[in-house]
Protein backbone atom coordinates (compact mmCIF):
# COMPACT_ATOMS: atom_id res chain seq x y z
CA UNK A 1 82.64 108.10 123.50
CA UNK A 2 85.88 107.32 125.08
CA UNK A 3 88.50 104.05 124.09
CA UNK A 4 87.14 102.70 128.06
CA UNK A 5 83.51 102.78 126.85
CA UNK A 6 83.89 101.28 123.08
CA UNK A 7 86.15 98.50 124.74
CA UNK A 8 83.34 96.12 125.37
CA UNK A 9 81.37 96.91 122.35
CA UNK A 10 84.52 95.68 120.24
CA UNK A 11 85.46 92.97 122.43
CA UNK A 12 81.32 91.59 121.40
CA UNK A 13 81.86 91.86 118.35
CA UNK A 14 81.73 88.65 116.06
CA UNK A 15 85.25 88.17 114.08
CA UNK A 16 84.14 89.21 111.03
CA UNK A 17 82.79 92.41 112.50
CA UNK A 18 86.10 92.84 114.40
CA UNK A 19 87.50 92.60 110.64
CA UNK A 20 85.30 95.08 109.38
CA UNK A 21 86.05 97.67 111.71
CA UNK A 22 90.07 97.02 111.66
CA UNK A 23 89.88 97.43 107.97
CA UNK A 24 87.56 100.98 108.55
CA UNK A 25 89.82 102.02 111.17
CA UNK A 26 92.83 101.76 108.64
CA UNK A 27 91.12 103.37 106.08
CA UNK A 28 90.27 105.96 108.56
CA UNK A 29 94.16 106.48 109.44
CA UNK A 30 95.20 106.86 105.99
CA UNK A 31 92.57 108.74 104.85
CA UNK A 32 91.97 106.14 101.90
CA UNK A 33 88.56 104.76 101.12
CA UNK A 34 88.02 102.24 98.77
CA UNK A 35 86.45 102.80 95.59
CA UNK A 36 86.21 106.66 96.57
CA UNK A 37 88.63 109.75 95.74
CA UNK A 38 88.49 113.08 96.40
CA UNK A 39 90.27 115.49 93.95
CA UNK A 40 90.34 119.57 94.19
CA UNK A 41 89.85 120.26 90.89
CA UNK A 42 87.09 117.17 90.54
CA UNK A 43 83.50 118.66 91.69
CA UNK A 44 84.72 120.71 93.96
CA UNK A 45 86.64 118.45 96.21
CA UNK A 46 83.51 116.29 97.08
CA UNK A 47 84.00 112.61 97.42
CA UNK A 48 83.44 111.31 93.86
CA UNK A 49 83.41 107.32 93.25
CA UNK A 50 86.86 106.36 91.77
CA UNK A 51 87.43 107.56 88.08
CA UNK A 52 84.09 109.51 88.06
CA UNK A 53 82.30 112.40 88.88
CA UNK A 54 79.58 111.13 90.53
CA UNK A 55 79.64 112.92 94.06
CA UNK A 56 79.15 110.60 96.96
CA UNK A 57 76.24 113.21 98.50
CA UNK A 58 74.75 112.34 94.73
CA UNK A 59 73.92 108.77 95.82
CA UNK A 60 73.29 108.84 98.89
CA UNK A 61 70.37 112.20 98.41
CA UNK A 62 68.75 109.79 95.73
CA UNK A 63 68.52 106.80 98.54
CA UNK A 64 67.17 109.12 100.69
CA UNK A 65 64.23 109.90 98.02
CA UNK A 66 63.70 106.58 97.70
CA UNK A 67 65.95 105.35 94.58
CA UNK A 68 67.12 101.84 94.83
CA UNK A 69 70.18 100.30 94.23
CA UNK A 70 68.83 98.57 91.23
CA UNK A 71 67.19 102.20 90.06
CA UNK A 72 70.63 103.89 90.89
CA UNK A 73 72.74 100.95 89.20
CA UNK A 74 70.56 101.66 85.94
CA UNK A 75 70.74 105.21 85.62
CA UNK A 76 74.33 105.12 86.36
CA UNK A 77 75.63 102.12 83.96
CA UNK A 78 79.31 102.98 85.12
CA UNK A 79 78.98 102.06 88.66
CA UNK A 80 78.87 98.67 90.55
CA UNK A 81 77.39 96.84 92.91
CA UNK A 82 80.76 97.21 95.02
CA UNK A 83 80.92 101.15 94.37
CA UNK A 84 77.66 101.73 95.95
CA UNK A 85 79.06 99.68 98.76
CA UNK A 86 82.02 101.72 99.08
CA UNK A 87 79.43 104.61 98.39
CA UNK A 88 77.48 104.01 101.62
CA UNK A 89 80.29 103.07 103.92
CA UNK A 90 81.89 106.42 103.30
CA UNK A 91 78.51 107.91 104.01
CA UNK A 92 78.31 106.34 107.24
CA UNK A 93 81.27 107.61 108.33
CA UNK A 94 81.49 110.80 107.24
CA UNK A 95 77.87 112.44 107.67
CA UNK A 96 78.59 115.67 108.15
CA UNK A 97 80.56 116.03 105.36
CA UNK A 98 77.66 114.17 103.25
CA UNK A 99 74.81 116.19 104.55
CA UNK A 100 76.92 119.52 104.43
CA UNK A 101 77.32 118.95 100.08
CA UNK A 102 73.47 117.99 100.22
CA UNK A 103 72.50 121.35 101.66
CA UNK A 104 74.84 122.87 99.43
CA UNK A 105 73.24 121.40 96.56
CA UNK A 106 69.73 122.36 97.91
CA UNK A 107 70.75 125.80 98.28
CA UNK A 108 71.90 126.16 94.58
């Protein structure tokens, strides 16, 4: 998708929306997300929620087995209602990189 074709997508946006994807463009640019870090030495480099090692592709595998939030919030006492958040925003926008540490985790 080229700048040309996005242009009027962004332009319909409603101003909160238009807020919400200045603020994930930025985070984009810096390469900063949130509520999630990524360390070499942490779980091998995967995304991890801040000050944990809970692996992004973690969360996301059990929502896609059919955990809730509430079941995911229980099991993992640690983690917040805004870290799941930040959890599936970084999911959304990196996929690839998500689904790649899934398989990897399968394969194991």
């Amino acid at each position: 998708m080229t700048l040309k074709e996005l242009q009027s997508q962004l332009l319909a946006l409603t101003p909160e929306e238009k807020s919400q994807a200045i603020q994930l463009l930025v985070h984009s640019l810096n390469n900063s997300w949130l509520g999630i870090e990524k360390h070499p030495r942490i779980m091998g480099g995967d995304a991890c929620i801040r000050q944990t090692r809970i692996p992004v592709w973690l969360l996301v595998s059990l929502r896609q087995q059919g955990a809730s939030e509430a079941y995911i919030l229980e099991d993992y006492p640690t983690l917040s209602a805004a870290d799941l958040v930040n959890t599936w925003i970084y999911a959304e926008t990196h996929p690839e990189e998500i689904e790649a540490a899934i398989e990897r985790q399968e394969a194991i």
